[in-house]
N, C-alpha and C. Protein backbone atom coordinates (compact mmCIF):
# COMPACT_ATOMS: atom_id res chain seq x y z
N UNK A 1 107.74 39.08 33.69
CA UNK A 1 106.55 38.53 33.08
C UNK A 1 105.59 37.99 34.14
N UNK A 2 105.85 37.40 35.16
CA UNK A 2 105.32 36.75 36.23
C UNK A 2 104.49 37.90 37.19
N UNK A 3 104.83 39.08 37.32
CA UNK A 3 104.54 40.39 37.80
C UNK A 3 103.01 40.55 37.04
N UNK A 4 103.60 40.31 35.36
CA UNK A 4 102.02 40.90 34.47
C UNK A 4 101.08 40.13 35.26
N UNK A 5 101.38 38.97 34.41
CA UNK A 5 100.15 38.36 35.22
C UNK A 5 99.58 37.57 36.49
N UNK A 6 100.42 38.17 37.44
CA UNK A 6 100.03 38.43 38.70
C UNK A 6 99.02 39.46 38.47
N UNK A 7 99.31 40.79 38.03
CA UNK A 7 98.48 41.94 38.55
C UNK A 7 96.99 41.72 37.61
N UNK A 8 97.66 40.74 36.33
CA UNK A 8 96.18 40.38 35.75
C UNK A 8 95.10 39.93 36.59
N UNK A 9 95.15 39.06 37.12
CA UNK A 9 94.35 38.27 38.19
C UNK A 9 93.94 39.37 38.77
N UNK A 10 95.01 40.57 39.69
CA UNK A 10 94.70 41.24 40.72
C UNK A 10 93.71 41.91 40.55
N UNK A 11 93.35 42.81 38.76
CA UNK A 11 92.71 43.41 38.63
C UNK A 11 91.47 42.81 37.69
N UNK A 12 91.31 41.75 37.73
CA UNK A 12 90.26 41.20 37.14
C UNK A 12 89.19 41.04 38.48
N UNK A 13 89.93 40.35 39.85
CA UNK A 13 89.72 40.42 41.35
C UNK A 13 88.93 41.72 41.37
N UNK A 14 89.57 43.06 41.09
CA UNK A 14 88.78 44.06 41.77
C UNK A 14 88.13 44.57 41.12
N UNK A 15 87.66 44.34 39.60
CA UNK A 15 87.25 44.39 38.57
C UNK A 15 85.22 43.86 38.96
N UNK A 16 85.39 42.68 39.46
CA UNK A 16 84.60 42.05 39.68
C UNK A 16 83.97 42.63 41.11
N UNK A 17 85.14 43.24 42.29
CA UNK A 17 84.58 43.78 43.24
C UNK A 17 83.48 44.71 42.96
N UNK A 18 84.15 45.90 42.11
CA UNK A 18 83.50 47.16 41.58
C UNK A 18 82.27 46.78 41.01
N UNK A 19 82.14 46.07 40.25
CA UNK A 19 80.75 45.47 39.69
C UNK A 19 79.88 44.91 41.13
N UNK A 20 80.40 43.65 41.46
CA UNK A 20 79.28 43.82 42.37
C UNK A 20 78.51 44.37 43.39
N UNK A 21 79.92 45.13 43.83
CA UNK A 21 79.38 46.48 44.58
C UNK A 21 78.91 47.27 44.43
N UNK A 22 78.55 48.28 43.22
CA UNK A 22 77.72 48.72 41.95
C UNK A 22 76.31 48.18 42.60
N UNK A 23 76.32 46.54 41.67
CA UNK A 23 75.23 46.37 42.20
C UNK A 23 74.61 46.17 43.21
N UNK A 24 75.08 45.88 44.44
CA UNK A 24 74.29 46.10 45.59
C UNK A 24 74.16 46.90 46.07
N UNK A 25 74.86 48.13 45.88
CA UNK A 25 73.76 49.54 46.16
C UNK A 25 72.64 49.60 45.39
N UNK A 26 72.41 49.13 44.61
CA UNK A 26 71.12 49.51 43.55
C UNK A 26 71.34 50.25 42.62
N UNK A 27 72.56 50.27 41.79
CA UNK A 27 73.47 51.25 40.95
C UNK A 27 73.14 50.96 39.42
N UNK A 28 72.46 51.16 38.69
CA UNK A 28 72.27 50.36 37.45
C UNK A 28 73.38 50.63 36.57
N UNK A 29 73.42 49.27 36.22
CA UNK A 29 74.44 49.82 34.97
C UNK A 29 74.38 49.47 34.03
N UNK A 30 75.09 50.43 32.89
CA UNK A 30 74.62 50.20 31.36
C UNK A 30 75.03 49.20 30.67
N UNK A 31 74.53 48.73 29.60
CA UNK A 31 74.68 47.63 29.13
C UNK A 31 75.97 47.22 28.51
N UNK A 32 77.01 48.17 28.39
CA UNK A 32 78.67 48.31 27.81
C UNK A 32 79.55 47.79 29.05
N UNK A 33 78.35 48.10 30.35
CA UNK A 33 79.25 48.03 32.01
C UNK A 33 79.05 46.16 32.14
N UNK A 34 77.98 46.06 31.72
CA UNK A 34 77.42 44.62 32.17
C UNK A 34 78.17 43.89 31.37
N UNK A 35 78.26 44.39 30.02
CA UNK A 35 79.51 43.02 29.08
C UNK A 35 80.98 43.56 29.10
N UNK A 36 81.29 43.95 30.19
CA UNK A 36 82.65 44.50 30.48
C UNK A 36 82.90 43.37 31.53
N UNK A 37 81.65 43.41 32.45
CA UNK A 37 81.88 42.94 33.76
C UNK A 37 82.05 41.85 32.99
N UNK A 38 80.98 41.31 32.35
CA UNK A 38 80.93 39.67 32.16
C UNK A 38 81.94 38.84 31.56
N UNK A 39 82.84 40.13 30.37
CA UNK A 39 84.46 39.96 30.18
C UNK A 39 85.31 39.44 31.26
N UNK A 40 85.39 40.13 32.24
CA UNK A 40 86.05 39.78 33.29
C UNK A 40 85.94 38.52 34.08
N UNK A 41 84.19 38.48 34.30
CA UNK A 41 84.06 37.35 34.64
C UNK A 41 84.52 35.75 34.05
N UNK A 42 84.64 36.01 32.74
CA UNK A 42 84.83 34.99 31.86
C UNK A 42 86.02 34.61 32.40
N UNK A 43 87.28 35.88 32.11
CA UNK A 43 88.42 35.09 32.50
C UNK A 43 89.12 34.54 33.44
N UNK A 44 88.24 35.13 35.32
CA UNK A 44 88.64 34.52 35.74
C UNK A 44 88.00 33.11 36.10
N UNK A 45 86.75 33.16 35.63
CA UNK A 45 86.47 31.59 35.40
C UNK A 45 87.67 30.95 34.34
N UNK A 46 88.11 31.53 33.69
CA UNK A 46 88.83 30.91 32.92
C UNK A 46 90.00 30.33 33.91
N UNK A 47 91.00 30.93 34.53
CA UNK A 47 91.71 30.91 35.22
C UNK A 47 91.67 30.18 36.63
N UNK A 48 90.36 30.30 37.26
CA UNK A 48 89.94 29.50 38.80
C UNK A 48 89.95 27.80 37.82
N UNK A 49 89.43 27.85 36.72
CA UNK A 49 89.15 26.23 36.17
C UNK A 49 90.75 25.93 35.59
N UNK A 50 92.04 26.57 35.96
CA UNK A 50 93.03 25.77 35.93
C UNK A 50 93.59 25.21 37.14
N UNK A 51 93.16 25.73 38.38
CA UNK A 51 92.99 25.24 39.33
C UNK A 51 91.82 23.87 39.37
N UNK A 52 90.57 24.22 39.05
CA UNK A 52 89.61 22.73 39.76
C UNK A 52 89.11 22.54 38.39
N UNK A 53 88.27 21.79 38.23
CA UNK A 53 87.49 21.10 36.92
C UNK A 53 86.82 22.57 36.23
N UNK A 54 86.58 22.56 35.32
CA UNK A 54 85.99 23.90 34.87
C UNK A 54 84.82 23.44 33.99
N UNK A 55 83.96 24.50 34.64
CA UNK A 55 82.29 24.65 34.14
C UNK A 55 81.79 26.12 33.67
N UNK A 56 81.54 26.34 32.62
CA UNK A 56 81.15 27.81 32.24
C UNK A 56 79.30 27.91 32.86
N UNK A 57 79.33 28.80 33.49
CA UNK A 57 78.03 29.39 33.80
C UNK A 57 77.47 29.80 32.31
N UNK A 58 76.30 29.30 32.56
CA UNK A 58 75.34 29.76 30.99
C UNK A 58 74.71 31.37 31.42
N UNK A 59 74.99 32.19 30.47
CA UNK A 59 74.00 33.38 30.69
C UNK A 59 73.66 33.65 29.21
N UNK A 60 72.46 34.44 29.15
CA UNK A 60 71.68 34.84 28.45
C UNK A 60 72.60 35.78 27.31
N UNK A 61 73.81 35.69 26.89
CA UNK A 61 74.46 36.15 26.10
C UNK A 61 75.51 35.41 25.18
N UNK A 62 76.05 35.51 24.22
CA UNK A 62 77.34 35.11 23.54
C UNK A 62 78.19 35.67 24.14
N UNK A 63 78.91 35.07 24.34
CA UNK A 63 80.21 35.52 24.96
C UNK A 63 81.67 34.67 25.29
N UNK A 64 81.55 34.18 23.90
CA UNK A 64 82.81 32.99 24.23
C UNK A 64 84.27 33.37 24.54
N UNK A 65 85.16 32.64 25.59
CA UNK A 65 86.27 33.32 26.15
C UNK A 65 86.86 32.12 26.19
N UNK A 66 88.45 32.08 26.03
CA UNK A 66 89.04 31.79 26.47
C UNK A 66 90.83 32.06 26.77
N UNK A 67 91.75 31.49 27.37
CA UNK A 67 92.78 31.75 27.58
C UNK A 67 93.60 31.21 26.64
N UNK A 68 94.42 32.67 26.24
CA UNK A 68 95.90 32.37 24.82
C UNK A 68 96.52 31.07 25.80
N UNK A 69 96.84 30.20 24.55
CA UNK A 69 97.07 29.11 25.18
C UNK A 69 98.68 28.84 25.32
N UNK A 70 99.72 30.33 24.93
CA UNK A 70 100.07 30.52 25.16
C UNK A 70 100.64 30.71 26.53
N UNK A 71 99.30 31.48 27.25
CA UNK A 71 99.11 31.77 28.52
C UNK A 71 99.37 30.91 29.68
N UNK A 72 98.41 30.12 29.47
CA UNK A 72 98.07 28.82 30.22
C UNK A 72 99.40 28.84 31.55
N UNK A 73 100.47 28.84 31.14
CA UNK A 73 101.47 28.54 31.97
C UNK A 73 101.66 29.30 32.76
N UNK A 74 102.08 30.75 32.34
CA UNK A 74 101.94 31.82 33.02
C UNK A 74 101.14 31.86 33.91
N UNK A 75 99.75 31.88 33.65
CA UNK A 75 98.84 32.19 34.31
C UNK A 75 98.53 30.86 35.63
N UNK A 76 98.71 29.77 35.21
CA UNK A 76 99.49 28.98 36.60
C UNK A 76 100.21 29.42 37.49
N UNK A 77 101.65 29.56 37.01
CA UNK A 77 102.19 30.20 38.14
C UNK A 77 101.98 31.61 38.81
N UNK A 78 101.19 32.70 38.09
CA UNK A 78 101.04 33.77 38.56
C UNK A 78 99.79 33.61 39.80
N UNK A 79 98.86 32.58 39.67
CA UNK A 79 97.98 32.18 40.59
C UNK A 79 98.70 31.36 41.56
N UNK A 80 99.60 30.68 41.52
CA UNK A 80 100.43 30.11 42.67
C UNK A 80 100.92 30.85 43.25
N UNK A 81 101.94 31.81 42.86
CA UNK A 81 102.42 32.43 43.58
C UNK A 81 101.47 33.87 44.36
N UNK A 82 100.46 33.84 43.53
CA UNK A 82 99.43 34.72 44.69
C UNK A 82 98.80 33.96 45.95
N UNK A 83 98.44 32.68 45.46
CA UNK A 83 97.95 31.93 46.36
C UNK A 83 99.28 31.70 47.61
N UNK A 84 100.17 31.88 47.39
CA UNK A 84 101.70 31.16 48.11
C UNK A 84 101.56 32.58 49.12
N UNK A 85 101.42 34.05 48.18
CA UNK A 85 102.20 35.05 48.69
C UNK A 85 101.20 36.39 49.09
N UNK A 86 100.38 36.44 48.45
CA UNK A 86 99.19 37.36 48.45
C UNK A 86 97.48 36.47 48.62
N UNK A 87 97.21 36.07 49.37
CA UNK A 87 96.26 35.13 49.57
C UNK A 87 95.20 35.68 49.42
N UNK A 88 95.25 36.91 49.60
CA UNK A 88 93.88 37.95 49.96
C UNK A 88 93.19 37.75 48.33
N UNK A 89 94.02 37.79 47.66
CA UNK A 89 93.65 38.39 46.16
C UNK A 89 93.18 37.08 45.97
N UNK A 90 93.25 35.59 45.77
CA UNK A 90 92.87 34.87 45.43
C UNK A 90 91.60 34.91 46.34
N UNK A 91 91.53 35.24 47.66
CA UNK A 91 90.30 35.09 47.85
C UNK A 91 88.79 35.91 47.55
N UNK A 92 89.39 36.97 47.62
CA UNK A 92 89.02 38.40 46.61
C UNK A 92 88.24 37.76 45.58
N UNK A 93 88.94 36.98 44.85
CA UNK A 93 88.37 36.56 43.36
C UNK A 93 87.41 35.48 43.25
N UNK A 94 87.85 34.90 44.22
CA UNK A 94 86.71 33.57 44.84
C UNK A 94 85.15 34.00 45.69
N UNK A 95 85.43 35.66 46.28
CA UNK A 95 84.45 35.86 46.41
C UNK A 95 83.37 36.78 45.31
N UNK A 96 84.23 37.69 44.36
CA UNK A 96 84.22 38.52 43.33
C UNK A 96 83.22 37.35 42.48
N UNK A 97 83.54 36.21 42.02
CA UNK A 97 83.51 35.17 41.33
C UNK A 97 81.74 34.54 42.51
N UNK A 98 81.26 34.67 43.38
CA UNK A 98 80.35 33.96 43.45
C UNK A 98 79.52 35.31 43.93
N UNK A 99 79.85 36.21 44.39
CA UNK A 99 78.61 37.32 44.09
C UNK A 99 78.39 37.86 42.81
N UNK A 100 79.60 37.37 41.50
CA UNK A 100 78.80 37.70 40.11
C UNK A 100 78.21 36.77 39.70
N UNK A 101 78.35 35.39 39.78
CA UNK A 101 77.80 34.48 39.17
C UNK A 101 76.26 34.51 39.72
N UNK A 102 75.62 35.17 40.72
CA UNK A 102 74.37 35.14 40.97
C UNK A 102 74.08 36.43 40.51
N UNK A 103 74.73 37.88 40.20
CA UNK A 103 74.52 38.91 39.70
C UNK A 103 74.20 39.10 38.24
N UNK A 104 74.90 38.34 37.84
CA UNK A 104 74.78 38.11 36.15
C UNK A 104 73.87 37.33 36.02
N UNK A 105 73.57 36.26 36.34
CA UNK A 105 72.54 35.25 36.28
C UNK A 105 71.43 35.51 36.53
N UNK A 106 71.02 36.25 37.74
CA UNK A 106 69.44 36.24 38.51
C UNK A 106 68.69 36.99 37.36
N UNK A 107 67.23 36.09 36.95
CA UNK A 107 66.15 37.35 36.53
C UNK A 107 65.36 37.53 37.71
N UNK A 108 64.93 38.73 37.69
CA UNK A 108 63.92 38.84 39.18
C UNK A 108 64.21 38.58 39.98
N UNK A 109 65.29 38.89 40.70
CA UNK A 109 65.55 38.38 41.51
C UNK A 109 66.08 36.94 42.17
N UNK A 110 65.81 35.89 40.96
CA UNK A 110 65.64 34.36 41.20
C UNK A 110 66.97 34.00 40.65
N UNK A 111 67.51 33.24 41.16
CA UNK A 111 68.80 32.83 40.37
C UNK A 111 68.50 31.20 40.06
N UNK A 112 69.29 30.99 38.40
CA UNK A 112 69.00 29.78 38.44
C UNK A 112 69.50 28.59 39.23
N UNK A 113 69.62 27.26 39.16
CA UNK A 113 70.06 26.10 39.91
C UNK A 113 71.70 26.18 40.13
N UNK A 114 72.03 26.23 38.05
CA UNK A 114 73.23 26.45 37.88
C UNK A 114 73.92 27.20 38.89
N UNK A 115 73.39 29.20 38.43
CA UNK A 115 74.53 29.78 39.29
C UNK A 115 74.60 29.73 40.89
N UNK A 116 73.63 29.11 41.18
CA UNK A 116 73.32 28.72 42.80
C UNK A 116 74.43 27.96 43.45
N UNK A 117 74.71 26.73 42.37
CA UNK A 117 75.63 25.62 43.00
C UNK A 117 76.65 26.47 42.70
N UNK A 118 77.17 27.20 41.50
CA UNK A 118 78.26 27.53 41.45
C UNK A 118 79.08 28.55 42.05
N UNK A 119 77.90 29.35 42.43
CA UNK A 119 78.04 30.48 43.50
C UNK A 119 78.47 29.77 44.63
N UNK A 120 77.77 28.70 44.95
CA UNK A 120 78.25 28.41 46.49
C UNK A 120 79.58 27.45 46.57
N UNK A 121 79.95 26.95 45.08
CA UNK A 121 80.97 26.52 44.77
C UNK A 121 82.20 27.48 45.27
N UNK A 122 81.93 28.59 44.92
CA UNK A 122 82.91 29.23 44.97
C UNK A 122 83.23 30.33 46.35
N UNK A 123 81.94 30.51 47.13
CA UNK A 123 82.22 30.69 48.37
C UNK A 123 82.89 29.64 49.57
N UNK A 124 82.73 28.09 49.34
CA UNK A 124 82.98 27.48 49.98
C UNK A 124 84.64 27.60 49.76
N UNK A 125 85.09 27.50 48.47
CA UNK A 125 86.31 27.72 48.25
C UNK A 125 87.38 29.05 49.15
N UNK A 126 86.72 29.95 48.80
CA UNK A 126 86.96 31.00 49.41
C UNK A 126 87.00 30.67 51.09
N UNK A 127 85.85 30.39 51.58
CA UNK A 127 86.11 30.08 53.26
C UNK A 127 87.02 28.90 53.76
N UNK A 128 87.40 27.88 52.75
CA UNK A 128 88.35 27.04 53.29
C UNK A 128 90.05 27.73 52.71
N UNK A 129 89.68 28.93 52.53
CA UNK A 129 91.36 29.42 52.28
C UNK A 129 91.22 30.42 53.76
N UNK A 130 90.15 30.33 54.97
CA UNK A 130 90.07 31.46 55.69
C UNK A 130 92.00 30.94 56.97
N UNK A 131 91.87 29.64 57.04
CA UNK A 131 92.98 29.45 57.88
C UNK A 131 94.09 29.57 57.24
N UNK A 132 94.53 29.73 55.94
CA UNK A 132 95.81 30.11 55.65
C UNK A 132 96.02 31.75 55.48
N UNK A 133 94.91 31.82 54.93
CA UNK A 133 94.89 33.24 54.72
C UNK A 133 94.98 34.33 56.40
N UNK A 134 94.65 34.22 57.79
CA UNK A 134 94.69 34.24 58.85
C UNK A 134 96.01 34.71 58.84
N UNK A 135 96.85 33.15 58.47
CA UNK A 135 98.23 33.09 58.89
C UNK A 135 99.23 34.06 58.03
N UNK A 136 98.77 33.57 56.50
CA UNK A 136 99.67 34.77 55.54
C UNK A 136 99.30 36.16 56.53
N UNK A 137 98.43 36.79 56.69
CA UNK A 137 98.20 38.15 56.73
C UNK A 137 98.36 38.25 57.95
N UNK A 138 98.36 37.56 59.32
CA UNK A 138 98.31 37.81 60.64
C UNK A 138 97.46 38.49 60.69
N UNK A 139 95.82 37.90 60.76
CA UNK A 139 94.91 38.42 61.29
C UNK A 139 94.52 38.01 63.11
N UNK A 140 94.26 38.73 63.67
CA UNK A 140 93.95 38.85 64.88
C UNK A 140 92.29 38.08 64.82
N UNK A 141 92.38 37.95 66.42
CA UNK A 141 90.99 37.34 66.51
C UNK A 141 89.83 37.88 66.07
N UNK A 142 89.71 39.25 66.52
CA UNK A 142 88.48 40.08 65.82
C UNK A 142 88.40 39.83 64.24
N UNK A 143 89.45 40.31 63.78
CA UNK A 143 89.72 40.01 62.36
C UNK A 143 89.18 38.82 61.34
N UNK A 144 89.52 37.67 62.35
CA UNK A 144 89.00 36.59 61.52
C UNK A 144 87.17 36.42 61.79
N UNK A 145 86.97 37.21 62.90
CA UNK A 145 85.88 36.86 63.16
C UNK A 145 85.16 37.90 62.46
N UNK A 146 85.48 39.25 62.10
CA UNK A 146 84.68 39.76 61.15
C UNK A 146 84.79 39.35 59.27
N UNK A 147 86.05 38.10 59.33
CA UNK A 147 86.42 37.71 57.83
C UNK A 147 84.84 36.87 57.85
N UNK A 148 85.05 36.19 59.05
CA UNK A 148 83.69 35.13 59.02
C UNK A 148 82.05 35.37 58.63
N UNK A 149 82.33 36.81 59.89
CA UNK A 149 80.77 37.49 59.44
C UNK A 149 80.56 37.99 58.26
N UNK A 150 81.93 38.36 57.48
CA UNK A 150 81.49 38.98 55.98
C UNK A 150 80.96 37.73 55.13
N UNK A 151 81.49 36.46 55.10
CA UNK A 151 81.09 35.41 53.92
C UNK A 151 79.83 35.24 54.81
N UNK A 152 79.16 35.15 56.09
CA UNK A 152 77.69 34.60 56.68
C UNK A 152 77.15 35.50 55.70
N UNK A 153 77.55 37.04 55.50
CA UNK A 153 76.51 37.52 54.70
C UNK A 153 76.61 37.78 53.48
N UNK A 154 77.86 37.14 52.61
CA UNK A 154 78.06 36.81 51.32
C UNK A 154 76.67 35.62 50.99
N UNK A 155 77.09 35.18 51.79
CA UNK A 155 76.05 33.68 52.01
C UNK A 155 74.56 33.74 52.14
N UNK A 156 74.40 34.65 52.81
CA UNK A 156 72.99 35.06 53.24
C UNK A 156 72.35 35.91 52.37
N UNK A 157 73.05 36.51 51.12
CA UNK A 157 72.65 36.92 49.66
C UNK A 157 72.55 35.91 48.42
N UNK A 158 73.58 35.26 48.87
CA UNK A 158 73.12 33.76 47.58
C UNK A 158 72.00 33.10 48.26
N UNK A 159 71.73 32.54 49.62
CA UNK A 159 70.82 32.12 49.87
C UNK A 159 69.45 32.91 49.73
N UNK A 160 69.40 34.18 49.57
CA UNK A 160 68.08 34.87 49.32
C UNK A 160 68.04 34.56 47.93
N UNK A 161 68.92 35.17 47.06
CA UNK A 161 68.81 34.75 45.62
C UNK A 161 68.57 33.20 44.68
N UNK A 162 68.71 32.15 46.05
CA UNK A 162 68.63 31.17 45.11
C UNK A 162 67.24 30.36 46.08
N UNK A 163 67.08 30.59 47.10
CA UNK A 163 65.77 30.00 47.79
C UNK A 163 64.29 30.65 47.56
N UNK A 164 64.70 31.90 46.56
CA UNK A 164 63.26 32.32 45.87
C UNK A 164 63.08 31.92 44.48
N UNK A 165 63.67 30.62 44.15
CA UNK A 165 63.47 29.74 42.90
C UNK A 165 62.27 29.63 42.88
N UNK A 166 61.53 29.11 41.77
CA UNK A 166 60.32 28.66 41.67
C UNK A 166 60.64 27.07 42.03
């Protein structure tokens, strides 16, 4: 049982990759793709907020979600033990999780206040797992130093998206 929802997480993680990668080629997608993604997104907001305080991002849709409360437990330990054993994937999702929250959110380009803080909520998260994660995976020096340059320019897309606020 601990396996399921492990791989739940895993593929909600790459779930969220595929979408935002989609969109930053300039890939449009249809409106069945966008409330698929935003499915996904829901739950692992659902899931990162059994870890820290939890805040739902507002978007321009209905879309209420939450976790069988059944679940709840499961889905604790299946995030511990990724976080314990597979680190990548939690970070995966932490970054999955703040390039959608400005993807789903932005009109025109502009993202609101909300997904701004929460976006960067969740990159910061992500970069303070960079020294364990190093160690789980034995990354080499280059390695960490291109882990680094990838969030400067995770970063350097929320900061375009949220410093052309009105």
């Amino acid at each position: 049982m601990r396996l399921y929802f492990r791989n739940i997480i895993a593929f909600i993680s790459r779930y969220l990759e595929i979408y935002s990668q989609r969109t930053l080629t300039g890939a449009h997608l249809a409106d069945e793709e966008r409330v698929k993604w935003i499915e996904y997104y829901r739950q692992a907001e659902e899931i990162l907020a059994l870890r820290t305080v939890g805040a739902k991002l507002l978007l321009d849709v209905n879309d209420e979600y939450a976790l069988p409360e059944q679940d709840v437990p499961e889905f604790r330990r299946a995030f511990t033990d990724l976080q314990e054993g597979f680190p990548q994937v939690i970070f995966d999702l932490r970054i999955g999780m703040a390039l959608s929250t400005i993807m789903l959110a932005e009109k025109r380009h502009k993202a609101p206040t909300q997904a701004c803080a929460f976006s960067n909520f969740y990159l910061v998260s992500a970069r303070e797992m960079v020294p364990n994660l190093t160690k789980a995976i034995d990354l080499n020096s280059a390695e960490v130093s291109r882990l680094y340059g990838y969030l400067i320019q995770v970063q350097g897309w929320i900061n375009a998206a949220c410093e052309s606020r009105p």
